[in-house]
PDB file of N, CA and C in Angstrom:
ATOM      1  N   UNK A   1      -2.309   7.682  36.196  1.00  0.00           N
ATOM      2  CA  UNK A   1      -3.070   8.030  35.013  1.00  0.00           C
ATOM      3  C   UNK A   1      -2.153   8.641  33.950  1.00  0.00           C
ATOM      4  N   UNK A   2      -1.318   9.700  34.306  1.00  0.00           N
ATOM      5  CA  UNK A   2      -0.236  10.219  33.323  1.00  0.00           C
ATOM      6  C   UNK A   2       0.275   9.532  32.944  1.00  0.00           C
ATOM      7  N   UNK A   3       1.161   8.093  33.479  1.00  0.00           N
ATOM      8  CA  UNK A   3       2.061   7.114  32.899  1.00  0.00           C
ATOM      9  C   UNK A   3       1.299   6.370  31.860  1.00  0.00           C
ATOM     10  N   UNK A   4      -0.265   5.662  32.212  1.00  0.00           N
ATOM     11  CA  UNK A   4      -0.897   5.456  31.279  1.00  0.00           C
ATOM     12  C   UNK A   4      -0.894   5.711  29.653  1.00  0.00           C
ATOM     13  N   UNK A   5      -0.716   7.255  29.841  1.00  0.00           N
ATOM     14  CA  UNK A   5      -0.924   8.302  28.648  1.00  0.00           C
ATOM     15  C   UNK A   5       0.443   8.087  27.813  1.00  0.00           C
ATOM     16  N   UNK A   6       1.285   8.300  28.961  1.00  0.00           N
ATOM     17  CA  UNK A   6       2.568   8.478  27.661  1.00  0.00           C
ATOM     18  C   UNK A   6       3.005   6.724  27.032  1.00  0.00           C
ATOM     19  N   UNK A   7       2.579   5.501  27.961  1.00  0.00           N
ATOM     20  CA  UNK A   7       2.623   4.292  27.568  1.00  0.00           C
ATOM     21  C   UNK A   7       1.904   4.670  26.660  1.00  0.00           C
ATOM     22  N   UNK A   8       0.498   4.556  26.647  1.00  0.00           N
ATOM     23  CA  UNK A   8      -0.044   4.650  25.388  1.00  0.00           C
ATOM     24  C   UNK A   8       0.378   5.249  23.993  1.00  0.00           C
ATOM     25  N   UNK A   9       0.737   6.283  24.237  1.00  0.00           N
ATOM     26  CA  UNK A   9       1.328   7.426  23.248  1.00  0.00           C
ATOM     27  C   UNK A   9       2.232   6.792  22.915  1.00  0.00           C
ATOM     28  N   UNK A  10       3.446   6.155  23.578  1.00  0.00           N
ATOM     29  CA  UNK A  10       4.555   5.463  22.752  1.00  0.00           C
ATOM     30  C   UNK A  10       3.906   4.322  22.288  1.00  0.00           C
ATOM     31  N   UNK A  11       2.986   3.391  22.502  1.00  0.00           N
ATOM     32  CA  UNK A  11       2.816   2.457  21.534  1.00  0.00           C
ATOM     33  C   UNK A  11       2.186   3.057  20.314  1.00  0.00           C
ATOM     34  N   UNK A  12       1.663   3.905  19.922  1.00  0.00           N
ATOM     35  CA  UNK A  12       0.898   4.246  19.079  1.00  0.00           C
ATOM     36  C   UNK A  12       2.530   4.597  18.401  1.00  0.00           C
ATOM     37  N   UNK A  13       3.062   5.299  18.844  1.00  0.00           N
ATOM     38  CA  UNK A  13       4.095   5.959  17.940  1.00  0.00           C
ATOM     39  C   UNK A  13       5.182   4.664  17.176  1.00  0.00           C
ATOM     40  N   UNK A  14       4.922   3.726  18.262  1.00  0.00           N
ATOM     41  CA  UNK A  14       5.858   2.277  17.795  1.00  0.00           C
ATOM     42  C   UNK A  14       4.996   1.729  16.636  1.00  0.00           C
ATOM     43  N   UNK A  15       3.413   1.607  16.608  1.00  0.00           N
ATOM     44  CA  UNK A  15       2.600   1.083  15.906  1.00  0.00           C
ATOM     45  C   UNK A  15       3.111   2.099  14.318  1.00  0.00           C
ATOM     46  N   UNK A  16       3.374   3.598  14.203  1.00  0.00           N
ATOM     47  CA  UNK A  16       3.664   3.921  12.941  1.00  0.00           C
ATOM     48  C   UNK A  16       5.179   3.919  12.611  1.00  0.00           C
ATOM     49  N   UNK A  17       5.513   3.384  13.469  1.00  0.00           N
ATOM     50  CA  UNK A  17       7.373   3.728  13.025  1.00  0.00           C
ATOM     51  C   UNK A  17       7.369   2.116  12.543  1.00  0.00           C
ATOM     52  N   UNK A  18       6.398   0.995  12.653  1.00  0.00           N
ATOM     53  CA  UNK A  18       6.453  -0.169  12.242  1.00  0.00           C
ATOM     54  C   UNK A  18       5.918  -0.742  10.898  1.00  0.00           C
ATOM     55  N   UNK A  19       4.557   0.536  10.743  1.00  0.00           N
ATOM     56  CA  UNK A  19       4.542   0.524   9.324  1.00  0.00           C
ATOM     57  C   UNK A  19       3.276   0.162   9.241  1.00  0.00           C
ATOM     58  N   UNK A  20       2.430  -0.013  10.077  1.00  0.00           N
ATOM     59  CA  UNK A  20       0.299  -0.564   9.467  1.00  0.00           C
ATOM     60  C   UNK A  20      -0.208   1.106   9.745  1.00  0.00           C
ATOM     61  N   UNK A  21       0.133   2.128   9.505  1.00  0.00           N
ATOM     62  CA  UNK A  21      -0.460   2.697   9.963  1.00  0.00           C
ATOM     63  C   UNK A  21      -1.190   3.176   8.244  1.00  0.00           C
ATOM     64  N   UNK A  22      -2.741   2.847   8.354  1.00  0.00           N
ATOM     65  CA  UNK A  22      -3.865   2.812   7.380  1.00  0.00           C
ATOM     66  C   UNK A  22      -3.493   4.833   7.190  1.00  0.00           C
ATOM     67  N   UNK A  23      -3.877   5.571   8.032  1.00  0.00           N
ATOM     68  CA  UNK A  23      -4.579   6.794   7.660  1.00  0.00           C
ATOM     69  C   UNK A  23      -2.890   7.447   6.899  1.00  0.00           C
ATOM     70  N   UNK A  24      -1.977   7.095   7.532  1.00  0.00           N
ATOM     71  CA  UNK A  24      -0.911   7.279   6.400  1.00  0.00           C
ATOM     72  C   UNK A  24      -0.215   6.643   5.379  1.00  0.00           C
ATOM     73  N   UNK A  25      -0.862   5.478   4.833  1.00  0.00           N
ATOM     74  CA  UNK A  25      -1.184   4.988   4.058  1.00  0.00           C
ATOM     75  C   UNK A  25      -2.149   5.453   2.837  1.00  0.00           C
ATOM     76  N   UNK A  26      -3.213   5.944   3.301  1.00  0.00           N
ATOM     77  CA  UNK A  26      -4.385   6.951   2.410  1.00  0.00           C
ATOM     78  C   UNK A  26      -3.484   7.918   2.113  1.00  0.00           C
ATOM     79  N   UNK A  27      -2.702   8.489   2.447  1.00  0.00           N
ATOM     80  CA  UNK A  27      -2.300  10.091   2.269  1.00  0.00           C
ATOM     81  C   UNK A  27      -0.706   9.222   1.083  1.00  0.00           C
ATOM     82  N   UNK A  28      -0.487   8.097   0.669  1.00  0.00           N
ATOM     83  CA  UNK A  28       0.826   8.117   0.194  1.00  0.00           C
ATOM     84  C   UNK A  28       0.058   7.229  -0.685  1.00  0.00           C
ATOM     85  N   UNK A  29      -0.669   7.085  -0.645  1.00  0.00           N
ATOM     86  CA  UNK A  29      -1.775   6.320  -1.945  1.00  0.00           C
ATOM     87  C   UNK A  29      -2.375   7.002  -2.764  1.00  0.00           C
ATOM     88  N   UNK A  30      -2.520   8.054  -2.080  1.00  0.00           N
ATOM     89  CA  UNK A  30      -3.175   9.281  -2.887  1.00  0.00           C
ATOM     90  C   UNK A  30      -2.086   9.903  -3.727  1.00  0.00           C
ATOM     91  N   UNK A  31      -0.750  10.003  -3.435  1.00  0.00           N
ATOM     92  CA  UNK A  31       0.401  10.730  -3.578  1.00  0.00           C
ATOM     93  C   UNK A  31       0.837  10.242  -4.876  1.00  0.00           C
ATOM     94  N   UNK A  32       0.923   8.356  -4.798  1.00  0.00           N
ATOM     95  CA  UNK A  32       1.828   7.361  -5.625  1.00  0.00           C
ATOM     96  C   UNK A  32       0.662   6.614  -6.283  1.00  0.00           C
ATOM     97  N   UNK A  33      -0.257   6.221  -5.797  1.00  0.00           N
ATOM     98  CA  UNK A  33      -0.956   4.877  -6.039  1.00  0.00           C
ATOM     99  C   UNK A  33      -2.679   4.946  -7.098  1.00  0.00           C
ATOM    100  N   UNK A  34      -3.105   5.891  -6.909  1.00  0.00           N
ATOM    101  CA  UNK A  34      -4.488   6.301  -7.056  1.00  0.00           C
ATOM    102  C   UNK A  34      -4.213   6.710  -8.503  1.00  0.00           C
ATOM    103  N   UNK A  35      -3.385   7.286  -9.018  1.00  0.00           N
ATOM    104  CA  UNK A  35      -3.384   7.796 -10.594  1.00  0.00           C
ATOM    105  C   UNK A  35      -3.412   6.389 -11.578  1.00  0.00           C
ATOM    106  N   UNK A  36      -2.765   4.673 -11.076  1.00  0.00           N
ATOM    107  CA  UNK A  36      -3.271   4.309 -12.097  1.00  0.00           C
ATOM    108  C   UNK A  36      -4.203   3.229 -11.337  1.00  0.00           C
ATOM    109  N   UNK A  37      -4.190   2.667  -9.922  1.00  0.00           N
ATOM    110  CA  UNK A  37      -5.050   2.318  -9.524  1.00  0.00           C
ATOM    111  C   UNK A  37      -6.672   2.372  -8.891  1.00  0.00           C
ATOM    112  N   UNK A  38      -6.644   3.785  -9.352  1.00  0.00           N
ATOM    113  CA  UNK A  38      -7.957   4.514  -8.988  1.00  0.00           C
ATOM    114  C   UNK A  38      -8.163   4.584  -7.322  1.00  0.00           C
ATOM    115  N   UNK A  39      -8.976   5.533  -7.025  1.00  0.00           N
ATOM    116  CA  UNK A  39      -9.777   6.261  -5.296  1.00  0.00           C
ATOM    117  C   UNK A  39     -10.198   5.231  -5.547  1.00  0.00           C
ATOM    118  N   UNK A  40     -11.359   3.938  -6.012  1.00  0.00           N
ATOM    119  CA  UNK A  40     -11.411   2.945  -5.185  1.00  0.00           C
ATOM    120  C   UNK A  40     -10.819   1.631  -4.940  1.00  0.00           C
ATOM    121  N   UNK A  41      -9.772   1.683  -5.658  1.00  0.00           N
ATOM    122  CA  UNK A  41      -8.448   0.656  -5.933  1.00  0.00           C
ATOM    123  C   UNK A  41      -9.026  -0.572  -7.109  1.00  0.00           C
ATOM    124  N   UNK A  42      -9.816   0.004  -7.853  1.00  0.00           N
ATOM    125  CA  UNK A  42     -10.313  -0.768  -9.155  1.00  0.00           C
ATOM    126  C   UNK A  42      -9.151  -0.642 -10.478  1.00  0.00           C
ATOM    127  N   UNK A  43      -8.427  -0.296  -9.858  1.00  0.00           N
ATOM    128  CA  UNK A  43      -7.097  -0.076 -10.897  1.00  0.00           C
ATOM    129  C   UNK A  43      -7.889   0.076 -12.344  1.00  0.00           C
ATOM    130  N   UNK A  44      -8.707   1.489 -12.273  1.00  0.00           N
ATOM    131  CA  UNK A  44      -9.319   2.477 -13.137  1.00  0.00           C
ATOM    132  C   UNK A  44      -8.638   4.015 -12.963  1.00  0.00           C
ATOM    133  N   UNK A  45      -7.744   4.196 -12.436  1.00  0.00           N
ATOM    134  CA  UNK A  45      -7.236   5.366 -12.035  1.00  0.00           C
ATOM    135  C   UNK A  45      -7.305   6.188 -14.006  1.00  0.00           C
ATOM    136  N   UNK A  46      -6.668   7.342 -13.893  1.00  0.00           N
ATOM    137  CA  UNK A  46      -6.545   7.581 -15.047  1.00  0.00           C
ATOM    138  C   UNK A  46      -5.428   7.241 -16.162  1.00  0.00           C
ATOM    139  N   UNK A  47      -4.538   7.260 -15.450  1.00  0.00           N
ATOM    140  CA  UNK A  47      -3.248   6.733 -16.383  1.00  0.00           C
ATOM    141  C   UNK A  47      -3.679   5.051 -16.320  1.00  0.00           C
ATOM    142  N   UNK A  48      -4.144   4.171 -15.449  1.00  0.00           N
ATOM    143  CA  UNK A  48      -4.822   3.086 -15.335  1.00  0.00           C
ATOM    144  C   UNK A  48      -5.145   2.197 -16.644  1.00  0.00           C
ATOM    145  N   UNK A  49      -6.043   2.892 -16.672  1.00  0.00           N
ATOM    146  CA  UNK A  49      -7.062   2.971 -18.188  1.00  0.00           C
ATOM    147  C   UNK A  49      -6.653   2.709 -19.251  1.00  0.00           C
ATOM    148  N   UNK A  50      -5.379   2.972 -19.910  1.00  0.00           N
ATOM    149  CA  UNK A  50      -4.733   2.899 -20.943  1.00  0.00           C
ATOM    150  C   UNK A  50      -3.154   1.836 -20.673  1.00  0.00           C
ATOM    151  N   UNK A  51      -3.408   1.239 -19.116  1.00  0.00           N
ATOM    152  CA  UNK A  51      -2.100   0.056 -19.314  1.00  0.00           C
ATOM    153  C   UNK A  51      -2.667  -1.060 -19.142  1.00  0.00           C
ATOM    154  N   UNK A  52      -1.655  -1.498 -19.558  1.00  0.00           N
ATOM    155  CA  UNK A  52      -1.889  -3.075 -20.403  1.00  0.00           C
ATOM    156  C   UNK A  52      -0.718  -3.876 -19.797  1.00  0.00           C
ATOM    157  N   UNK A  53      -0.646  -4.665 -18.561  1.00  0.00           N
ATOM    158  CA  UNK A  53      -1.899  -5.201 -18.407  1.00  0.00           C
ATOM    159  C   UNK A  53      -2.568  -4.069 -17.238  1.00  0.00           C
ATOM    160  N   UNK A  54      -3.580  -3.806 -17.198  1.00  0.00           N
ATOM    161  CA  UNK A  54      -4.539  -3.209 -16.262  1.00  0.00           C
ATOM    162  C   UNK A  54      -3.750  -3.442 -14.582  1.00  0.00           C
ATOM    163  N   UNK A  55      -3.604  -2.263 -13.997  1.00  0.00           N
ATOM    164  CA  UNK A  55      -3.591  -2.173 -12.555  1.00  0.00           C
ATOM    165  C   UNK A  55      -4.189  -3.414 -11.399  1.00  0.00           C
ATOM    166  N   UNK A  56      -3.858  -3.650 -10.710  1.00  0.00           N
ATOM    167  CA  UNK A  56      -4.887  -4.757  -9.786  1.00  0.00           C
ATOM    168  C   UNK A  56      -5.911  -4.136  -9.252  1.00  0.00           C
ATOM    169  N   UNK A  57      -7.230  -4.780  -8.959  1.00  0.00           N
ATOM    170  CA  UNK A  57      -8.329  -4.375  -8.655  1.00  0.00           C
ATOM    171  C   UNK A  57      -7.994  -4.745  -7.331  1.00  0.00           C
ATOM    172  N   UNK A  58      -7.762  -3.974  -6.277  1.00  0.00           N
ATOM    173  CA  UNK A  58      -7.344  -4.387  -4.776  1.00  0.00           C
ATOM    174  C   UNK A  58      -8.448  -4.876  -4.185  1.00  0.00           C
ATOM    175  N   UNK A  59     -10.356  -4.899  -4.345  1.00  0.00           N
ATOM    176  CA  UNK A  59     -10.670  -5.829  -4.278  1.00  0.00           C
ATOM    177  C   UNK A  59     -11.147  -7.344  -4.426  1.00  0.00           C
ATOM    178  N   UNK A  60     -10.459  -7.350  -5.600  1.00  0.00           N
ATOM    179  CA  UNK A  60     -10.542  -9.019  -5.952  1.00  0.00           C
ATOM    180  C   UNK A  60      -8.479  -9.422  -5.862  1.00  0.00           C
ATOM    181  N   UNK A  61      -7.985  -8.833  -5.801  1.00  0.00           N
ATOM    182  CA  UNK A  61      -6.875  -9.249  -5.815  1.00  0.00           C
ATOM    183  C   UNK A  61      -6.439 -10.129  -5.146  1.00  0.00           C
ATOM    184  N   UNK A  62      -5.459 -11.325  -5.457  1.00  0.00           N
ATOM    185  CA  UNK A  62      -4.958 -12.111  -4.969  1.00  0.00           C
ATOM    186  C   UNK A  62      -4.175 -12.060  -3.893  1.00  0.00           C
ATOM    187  N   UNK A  63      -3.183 -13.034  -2.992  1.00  0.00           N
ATOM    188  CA  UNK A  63      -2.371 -13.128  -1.792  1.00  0.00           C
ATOM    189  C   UNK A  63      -1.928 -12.362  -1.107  1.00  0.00           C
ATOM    190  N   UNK A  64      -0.928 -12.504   0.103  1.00  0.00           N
ATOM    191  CA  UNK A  64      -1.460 -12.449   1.426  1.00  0.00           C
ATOM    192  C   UNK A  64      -0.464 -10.977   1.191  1.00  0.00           C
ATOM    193  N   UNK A  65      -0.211 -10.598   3.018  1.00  0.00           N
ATOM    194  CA  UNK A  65       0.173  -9.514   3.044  1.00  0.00           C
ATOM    195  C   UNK A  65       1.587  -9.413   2.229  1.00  0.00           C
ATOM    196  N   UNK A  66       2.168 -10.494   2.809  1.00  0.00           N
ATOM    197  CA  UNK A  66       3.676 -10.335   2.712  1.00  0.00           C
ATOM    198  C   UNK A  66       3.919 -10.306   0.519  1.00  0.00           C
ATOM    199  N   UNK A  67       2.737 -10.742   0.075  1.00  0.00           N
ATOM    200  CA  UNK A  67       3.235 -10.958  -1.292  1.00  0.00           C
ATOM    201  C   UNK A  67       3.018  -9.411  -1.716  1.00  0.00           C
ATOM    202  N   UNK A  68       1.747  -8.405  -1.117  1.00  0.00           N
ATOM    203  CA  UNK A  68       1.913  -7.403  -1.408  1.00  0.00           C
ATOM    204  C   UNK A  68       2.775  -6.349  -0.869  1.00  0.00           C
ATOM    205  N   UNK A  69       3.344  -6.930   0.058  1.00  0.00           N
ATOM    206  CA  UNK A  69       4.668  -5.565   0.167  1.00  0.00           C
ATOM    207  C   UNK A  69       5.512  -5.490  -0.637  1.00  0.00           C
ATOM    208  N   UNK A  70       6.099  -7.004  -0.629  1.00  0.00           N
ATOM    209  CA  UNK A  70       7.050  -7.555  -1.580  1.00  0.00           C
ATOM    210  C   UNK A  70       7.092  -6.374  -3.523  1.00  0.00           C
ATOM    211  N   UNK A  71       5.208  -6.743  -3.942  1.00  0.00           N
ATOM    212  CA  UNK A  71       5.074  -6.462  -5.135  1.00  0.00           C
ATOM    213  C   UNK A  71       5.294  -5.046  -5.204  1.00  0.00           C
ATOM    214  N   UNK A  72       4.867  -3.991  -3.984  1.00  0.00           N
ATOM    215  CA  UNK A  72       4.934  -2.620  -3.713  1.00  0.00           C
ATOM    216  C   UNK A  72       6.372  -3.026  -3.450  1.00  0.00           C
ATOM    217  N   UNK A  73       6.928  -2.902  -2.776  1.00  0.00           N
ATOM    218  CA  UNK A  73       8.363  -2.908  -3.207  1.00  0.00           C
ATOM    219  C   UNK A  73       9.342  -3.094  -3.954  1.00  0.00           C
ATOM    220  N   UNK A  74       8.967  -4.186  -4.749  1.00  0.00           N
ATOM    221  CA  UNK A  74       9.998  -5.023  -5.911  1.00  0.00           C
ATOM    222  C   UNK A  74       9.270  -4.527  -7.005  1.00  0.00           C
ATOM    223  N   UNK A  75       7.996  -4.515  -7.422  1.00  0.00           N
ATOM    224  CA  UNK A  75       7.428  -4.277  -8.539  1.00  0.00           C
ATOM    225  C   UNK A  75       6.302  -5.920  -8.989  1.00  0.00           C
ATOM    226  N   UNK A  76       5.596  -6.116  -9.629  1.00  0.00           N
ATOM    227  CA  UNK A  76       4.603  -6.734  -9.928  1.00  0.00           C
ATOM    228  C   UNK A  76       5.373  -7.904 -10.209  1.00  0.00           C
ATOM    229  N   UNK A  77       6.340  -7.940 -11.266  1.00  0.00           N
ATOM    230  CA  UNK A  77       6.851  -9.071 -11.571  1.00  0.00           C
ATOM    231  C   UNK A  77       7.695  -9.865 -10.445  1.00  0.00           C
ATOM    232  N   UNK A  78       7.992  -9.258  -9.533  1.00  0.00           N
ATOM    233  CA  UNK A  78       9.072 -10.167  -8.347  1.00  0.00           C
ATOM    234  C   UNK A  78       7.806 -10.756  -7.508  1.00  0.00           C
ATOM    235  N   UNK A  79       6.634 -10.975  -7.878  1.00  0.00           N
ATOM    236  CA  UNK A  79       5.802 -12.261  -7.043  1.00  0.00           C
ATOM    237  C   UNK A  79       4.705 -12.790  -8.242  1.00  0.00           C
ATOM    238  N   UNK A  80       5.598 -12.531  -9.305  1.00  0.00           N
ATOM    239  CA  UNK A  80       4.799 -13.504 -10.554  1.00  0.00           C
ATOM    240  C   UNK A  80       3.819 -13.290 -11.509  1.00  0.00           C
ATOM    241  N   UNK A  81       3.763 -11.958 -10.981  1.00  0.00           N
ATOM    242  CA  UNK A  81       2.486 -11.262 -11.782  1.00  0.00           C
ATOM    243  C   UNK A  81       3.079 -10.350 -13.137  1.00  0.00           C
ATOM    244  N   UNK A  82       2.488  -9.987 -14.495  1.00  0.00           N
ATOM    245  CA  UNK A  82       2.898  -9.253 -15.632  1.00  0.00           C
ATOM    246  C   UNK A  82       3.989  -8.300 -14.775  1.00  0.00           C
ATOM    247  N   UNK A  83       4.367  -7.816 -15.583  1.00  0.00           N
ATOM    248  CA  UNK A  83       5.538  -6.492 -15.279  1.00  0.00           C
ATOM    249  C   UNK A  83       4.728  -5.260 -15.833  1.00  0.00           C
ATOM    250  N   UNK A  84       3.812  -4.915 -14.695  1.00  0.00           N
ATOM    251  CA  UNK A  84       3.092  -3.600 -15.308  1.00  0.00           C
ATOM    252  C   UNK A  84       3.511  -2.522 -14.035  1.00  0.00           C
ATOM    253  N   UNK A  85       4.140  -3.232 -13.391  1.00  0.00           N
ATOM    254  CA  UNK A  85       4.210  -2.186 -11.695  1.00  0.00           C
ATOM    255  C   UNK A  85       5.418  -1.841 -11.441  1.00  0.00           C
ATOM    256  N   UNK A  86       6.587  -0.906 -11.521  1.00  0.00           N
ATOM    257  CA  UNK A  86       7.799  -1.380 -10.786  1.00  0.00           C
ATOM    258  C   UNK A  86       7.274  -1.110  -9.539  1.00  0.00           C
ATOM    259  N   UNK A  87       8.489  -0.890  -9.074  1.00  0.00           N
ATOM    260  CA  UNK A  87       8.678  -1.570  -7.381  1.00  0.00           C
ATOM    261  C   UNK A  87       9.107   0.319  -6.586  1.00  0.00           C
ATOM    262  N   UNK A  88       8.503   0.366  -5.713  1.00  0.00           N
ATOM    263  CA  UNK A  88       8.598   1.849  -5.091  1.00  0.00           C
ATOM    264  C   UNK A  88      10.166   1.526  -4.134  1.00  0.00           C
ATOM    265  N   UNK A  89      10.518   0.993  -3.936  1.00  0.00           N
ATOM    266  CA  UNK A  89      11.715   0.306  -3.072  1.00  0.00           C
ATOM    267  C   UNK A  89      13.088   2.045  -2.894  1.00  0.00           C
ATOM    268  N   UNK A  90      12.955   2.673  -3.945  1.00  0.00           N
ATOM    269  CA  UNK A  90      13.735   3.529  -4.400  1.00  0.00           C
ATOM    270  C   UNK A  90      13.236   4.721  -3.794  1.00  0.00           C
ATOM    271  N   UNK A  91      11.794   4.524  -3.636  1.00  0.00           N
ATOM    272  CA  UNK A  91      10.895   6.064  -3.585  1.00  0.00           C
ATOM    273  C   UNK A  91      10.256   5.799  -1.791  1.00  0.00           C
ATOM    274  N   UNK A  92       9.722   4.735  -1.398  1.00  0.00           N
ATOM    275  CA  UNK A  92       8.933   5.240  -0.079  1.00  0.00           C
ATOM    276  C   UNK A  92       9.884   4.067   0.635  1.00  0.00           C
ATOM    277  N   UNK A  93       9.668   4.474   2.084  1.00  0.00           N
ATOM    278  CA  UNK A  93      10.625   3.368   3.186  1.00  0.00           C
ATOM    279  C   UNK A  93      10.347   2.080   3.746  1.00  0.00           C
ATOM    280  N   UNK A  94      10.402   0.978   3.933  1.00  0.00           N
ATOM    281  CA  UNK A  94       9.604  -0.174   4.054  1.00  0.00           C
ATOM    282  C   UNK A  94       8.398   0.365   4.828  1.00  0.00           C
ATOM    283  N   UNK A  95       8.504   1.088   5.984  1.00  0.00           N
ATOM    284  CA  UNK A  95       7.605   1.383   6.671  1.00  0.00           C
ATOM    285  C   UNK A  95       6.369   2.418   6.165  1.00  0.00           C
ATOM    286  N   UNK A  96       6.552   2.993   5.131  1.00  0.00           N
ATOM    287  CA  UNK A  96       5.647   3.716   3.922  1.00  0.00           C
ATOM    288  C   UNK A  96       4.905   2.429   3.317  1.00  0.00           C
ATOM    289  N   UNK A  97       5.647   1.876   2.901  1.00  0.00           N
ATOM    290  CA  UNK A  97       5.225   0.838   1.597  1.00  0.00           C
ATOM    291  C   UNK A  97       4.315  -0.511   2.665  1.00  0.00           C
ATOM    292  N   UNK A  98       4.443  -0.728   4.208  1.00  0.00           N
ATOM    293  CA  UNK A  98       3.817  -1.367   5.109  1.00  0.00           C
ATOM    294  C   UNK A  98       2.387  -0.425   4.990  1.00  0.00           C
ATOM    295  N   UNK A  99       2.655   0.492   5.214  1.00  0.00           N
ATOM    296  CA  UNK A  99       1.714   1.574   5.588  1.00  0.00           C
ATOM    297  C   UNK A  99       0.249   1.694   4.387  1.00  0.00           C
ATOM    298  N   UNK A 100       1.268   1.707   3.171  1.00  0.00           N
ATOM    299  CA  UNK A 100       0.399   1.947   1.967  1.00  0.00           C
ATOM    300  C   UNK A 100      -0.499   0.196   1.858  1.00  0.00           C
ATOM    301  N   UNK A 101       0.087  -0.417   1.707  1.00  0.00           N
ATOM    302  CA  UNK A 101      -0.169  -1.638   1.887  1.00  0.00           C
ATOM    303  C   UNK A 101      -1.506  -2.026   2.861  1.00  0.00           C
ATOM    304  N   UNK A 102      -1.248  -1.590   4.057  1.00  0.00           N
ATOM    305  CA  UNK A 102      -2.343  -2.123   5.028  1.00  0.00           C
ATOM    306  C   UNK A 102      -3.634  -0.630   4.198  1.00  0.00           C
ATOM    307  N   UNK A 103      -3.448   0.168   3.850  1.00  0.00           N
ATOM    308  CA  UNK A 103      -4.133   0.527   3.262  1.00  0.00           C
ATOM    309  C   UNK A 103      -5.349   0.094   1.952  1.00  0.00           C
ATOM    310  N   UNK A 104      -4.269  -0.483   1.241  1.00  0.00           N
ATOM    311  CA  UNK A 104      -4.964  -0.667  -0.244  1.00  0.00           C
ATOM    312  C   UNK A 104      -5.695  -1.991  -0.265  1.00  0.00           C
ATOM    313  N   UNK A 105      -5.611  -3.020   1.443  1.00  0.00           N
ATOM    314  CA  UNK A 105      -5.980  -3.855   1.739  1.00  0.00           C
ATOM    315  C   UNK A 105      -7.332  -3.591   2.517  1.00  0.00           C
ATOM    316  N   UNK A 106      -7.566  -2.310   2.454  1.00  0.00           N
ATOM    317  CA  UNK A 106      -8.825  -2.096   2.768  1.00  0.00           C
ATOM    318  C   UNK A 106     -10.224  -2.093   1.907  1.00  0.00           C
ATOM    319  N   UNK A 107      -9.721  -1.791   0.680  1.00  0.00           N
ATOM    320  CA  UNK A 107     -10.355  -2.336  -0.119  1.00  0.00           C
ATOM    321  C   UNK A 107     -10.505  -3.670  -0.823  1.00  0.00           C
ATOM    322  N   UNK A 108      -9.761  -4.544  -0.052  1.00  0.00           N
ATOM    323  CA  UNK A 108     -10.600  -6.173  -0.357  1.00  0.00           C
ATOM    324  C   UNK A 108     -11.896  -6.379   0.183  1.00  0.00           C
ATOM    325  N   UNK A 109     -12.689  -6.598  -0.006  1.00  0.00           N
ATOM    326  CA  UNK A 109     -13.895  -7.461   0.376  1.00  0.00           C
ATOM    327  C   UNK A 109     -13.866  -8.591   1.149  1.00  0.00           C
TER     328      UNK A 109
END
């Protein structure tokens, strides 16, 4: 039963050192992401509001995972979209920017 526990415990710990982990994702969305994409990812945040072109609405937003790490990483324009986003690549660790990601994908529909 103990071996159980600590197997378990290390996969969980492999699962955030790999980067989906959602609830720390919320906490670095809140940090980086929410001021212009808004708490419900309607990219209404407050600084939001006043860019041009407008934030992505994370639930109607377009393609798959890999195009949004990419855009959280590189910035909006390195998968084709306006240049309204740079790229966090400088600021959080792939495994942040995985993290934030499986997050802001919670608000697709």
């Amino acid at each position: 039963m103990k071996r159980m526990f600590v197997i378990g415990c290390l996969l969980s710990f492999a699962g955030a050192a790999r980067g989906d982990d959602v609830a720390a994702g919320k906490l670095i969305y809140a940090q980086h992401c929410v001021v212009c994409h808004g708490v419900t990812g309607k990219g209404d945040g407050p600084s939001g509001k006043a860019l041009n072109p407008r934030p992505a609405d994370f639930a109607t937003a377009t393609g798959d995972e890999a195009e949004w790490i990419k855009a959280t990483k590189l910035g909006s324009k390195a998968v084709g979209k306006p240049p309204g986003m740079d790229g966090f690549a400088g600021k959080l660790t792939d495994a942040q920017i995985r993290d934030v990601v499986a997050f802001a994908r919670t608000f697709k529909k």
